[in-house]
Protein backbone atom coordinates (compact mmCIF):
# COMPACT_ATOMS: atom_id res chain seq x y z
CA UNK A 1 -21.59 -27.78 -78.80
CA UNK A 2 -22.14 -24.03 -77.80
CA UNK A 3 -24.37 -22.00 -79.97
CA UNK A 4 -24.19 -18.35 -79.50
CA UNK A 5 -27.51 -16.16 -80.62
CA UNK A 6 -27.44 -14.68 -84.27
CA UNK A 7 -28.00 -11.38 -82.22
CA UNK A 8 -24.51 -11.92 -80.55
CA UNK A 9 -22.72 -12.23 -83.68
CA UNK A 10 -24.58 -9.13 -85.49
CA UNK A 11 -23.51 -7.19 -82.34
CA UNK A 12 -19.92 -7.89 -82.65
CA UNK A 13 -19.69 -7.89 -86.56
CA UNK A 14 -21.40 -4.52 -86.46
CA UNK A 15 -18.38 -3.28 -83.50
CA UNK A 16 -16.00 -4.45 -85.86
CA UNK A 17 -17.45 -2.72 -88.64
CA UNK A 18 -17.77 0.61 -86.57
CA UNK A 19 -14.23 -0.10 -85.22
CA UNK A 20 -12.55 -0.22 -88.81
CA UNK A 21 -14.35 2.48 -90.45
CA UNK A 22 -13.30 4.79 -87.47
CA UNK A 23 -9.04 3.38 -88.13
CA UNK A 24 -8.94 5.99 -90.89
CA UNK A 25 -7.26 8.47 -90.37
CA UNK A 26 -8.69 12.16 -91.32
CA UNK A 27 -6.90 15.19 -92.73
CA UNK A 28 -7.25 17.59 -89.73
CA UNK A 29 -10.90 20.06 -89.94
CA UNK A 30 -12.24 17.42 -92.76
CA UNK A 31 -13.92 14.26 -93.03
CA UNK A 32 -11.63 13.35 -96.44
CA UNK A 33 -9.58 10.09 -95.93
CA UNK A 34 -5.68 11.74 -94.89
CA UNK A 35 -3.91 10.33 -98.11
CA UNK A 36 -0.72 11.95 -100.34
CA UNK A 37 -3.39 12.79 -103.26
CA UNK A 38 -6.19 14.13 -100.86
CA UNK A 39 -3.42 16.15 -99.17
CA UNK A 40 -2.51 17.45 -102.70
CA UNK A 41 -5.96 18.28 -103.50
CA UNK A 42 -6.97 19.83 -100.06
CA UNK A 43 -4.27 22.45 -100.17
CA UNK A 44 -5.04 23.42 -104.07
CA UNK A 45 -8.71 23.96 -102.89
CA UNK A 46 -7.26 25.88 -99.74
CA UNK A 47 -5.49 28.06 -102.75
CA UNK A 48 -9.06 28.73 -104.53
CA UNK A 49 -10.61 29.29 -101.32
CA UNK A 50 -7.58 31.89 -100.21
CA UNK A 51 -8.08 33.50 -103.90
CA UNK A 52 -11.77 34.28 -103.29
CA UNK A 53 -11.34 35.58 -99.81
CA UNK A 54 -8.41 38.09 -101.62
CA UNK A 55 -11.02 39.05 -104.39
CA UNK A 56 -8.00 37.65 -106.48
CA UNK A 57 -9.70 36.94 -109.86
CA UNK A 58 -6.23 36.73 -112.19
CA UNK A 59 -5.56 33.88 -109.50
CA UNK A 60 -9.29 32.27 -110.14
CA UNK A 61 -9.21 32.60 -114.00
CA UNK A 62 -5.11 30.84 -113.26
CA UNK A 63 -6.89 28.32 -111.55
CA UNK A 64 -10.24 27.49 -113.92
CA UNK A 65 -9.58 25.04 -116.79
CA UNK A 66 -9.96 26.67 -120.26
CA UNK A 67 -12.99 23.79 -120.70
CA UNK A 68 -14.63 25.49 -117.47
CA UNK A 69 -18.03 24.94 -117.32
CA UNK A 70 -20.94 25.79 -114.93
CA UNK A 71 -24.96 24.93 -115.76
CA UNK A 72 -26.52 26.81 -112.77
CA UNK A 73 -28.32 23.20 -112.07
CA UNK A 74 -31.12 23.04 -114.24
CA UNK A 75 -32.13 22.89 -118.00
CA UNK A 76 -31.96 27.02 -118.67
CA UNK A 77 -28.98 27.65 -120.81
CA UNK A 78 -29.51 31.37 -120.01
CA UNK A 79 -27.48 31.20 -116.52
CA UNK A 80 -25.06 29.04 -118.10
CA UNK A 81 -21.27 30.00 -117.49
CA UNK A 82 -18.17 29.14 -119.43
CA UNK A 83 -14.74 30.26 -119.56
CA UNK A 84 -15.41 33.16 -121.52
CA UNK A 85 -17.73 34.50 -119.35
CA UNK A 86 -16.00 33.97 -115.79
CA UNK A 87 -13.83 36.82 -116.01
CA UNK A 88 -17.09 38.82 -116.38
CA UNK A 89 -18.76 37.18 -113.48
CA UNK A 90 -16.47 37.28 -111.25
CA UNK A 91 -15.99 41.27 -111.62
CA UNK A 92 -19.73 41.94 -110.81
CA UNK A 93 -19.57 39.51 -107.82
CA UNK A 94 -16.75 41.00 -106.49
CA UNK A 95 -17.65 44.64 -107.63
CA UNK A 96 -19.42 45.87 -104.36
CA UNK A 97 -17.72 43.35 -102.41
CA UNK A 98 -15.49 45.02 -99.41
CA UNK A 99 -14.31 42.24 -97.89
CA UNK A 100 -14.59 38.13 -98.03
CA UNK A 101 -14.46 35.32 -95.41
CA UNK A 102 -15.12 31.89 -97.01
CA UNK A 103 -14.50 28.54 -95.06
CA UNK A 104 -14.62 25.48 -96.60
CA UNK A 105 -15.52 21.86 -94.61
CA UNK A 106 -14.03 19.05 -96.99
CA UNK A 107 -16.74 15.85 -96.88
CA UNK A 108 -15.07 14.37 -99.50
CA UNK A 109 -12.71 13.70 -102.27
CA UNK A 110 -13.28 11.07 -104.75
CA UNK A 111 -13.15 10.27 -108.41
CA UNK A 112 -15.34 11.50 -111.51
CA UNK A 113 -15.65 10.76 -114.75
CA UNK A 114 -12.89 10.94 -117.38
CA UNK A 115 -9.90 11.42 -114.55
CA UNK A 116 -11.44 13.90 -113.03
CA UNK A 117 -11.59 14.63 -109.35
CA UNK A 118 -14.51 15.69 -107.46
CA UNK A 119 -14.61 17.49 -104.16
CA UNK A 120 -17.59 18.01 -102.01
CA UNK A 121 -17.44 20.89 -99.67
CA UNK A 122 -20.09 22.96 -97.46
CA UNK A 123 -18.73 26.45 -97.61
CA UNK A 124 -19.54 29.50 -95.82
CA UNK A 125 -19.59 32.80 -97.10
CA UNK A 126 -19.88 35.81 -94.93
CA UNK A 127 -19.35 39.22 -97.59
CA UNK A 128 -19.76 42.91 -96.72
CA UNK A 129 -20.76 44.95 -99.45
CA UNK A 130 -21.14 48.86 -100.04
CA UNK A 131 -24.61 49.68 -99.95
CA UNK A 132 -26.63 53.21 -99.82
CA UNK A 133 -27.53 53.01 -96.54
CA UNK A 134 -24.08 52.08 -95.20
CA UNK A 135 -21.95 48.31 -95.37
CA UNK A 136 -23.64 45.78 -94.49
CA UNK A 137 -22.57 41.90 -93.94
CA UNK A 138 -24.44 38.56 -95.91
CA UNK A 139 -23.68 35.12 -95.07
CA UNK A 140 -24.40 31.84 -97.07
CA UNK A 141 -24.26 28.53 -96.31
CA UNK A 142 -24.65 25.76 -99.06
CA UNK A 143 -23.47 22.32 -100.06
CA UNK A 144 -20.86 22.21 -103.58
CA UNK A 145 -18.69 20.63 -105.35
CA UNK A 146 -15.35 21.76 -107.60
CA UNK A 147 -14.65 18.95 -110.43
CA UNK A 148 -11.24 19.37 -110.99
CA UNK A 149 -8.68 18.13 -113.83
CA UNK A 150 -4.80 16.83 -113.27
CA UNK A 151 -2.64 18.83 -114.97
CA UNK A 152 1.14 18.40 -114.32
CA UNK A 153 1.71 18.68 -110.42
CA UNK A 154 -1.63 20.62 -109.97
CA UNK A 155 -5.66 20.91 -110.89
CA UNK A 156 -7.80 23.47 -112.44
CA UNK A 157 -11.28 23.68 -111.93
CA UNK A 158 -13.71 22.35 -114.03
CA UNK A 159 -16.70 23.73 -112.23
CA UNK A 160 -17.88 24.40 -108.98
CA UNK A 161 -16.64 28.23 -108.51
């Protein structure tokens, strides 16, 4: 009888592991699984993320569900945004704002709670804005996520804007 050393067989089970997570196919520029829905739901978040480089905040309030809802993260209601209040919010962001370049790198697409669909994203955001001693340019860079709803053959957003 040949006996092969439990090392041996952790070795190859672990190559075969590596091997079959790597099979998966991508979605070019992401790390999302390339499936029909995560297809779908990449190229509505490339709409939001064209919308907010345009300043285009008819398109964002199209694109937010009525039930939008954002808690700022913590337990004070004070920087809590709904609906109601995006329009507003969105016009004082984008008030000084000259000009937009926002990239998005997809890390995933999965599901939430109640049919929902979450997407985790690292954006980032370089913006030039007016000030008095001339334009200048900012630039973010932050982990997020947009919860969206199904509705018909689209989304809208949840939270995450």
């Amino acid at each position: 009888m040949i006996r092969f050393p439990i090392w041996s067989f952790a070795k190859t089970s672990l190559f075969a592991f590596v091997l079959l997570d790597c099979s998966a196919q991508k979605i070019p520029n992401t790390d999302v699984e390339d499936t029909e829905l995560n297809r779908h739901v990449i190229e509505f978040c490339e709409e939001y993320r064209h919308a907010v480089e345009q300043r285009n905040i008819g398109l964002l309030l199209k694109m937010a569900d009525p039930r939008y809802y954002e808690d700022g993260g913590n337990i004070d209601a004070t920087d809590d945004l709904d609906y109601a209040g995006l329009a507003q919010y969105l016009n004082g962001r984008f008030k000084d704002t000259l000009a937009i370049r926002y990239e998005m790198r997809y890390r995933r697409v999965g599901k939430g709670r109640a049919d929902t669909i979450t997407v985790d994203f690292t954006y980032s955001a370089s913006y030039k804005l007016a000030t008095e001693e001339g334009d200048i340019w900012r630039r973010t860079v932050a982990d997020n996520r947009l919860e969206l709803r199904p509705v018909g053959e689209s989304y809208r957003i949840l939270s995450g804007m």
